[in-house]
Protein backbone atom coordinates (compact mmCIF):
# COMPACT_ATOMS: atom_id res chain seq x y z
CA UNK A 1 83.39 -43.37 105.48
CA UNK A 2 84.78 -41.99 102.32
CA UNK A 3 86.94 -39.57 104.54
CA UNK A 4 89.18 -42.11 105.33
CA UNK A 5 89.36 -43.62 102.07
CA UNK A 6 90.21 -39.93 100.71
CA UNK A 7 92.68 -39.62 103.29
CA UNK A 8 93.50 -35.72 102.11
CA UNK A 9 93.22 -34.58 105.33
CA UNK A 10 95.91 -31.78 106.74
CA UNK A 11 96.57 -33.95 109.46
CA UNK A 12 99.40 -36.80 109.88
CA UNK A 13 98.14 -38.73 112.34
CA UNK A 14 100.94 -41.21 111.06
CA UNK A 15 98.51 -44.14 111.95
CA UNK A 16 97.15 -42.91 115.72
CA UNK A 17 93.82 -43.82 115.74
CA UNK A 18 93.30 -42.02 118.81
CA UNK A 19 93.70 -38.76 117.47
CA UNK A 20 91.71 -40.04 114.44
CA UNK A 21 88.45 -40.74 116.45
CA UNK A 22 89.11 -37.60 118.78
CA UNK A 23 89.07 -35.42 115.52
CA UNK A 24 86.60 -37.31 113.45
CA UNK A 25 88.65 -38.07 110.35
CA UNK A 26 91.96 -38.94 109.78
CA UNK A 27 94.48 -41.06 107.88
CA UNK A 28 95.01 -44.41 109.08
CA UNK A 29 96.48 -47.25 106.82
């Protein structure tokens, strides 16, 4: 999804993925 290629979310999930798919979106590298 271009959401996570964006990555501008306000939220650091500093690579949790869990978090990530609980939310939706994320940053995850």
């Amino acid at each position: 999804p271009i959401d996570f290629i964006d990555c501008e979310e306000p939220f650091d999930h500093k690579g949790n993925k869990t978090a990530k798919e609980e939310n939706g979106f994320g940053c995850v590298k």
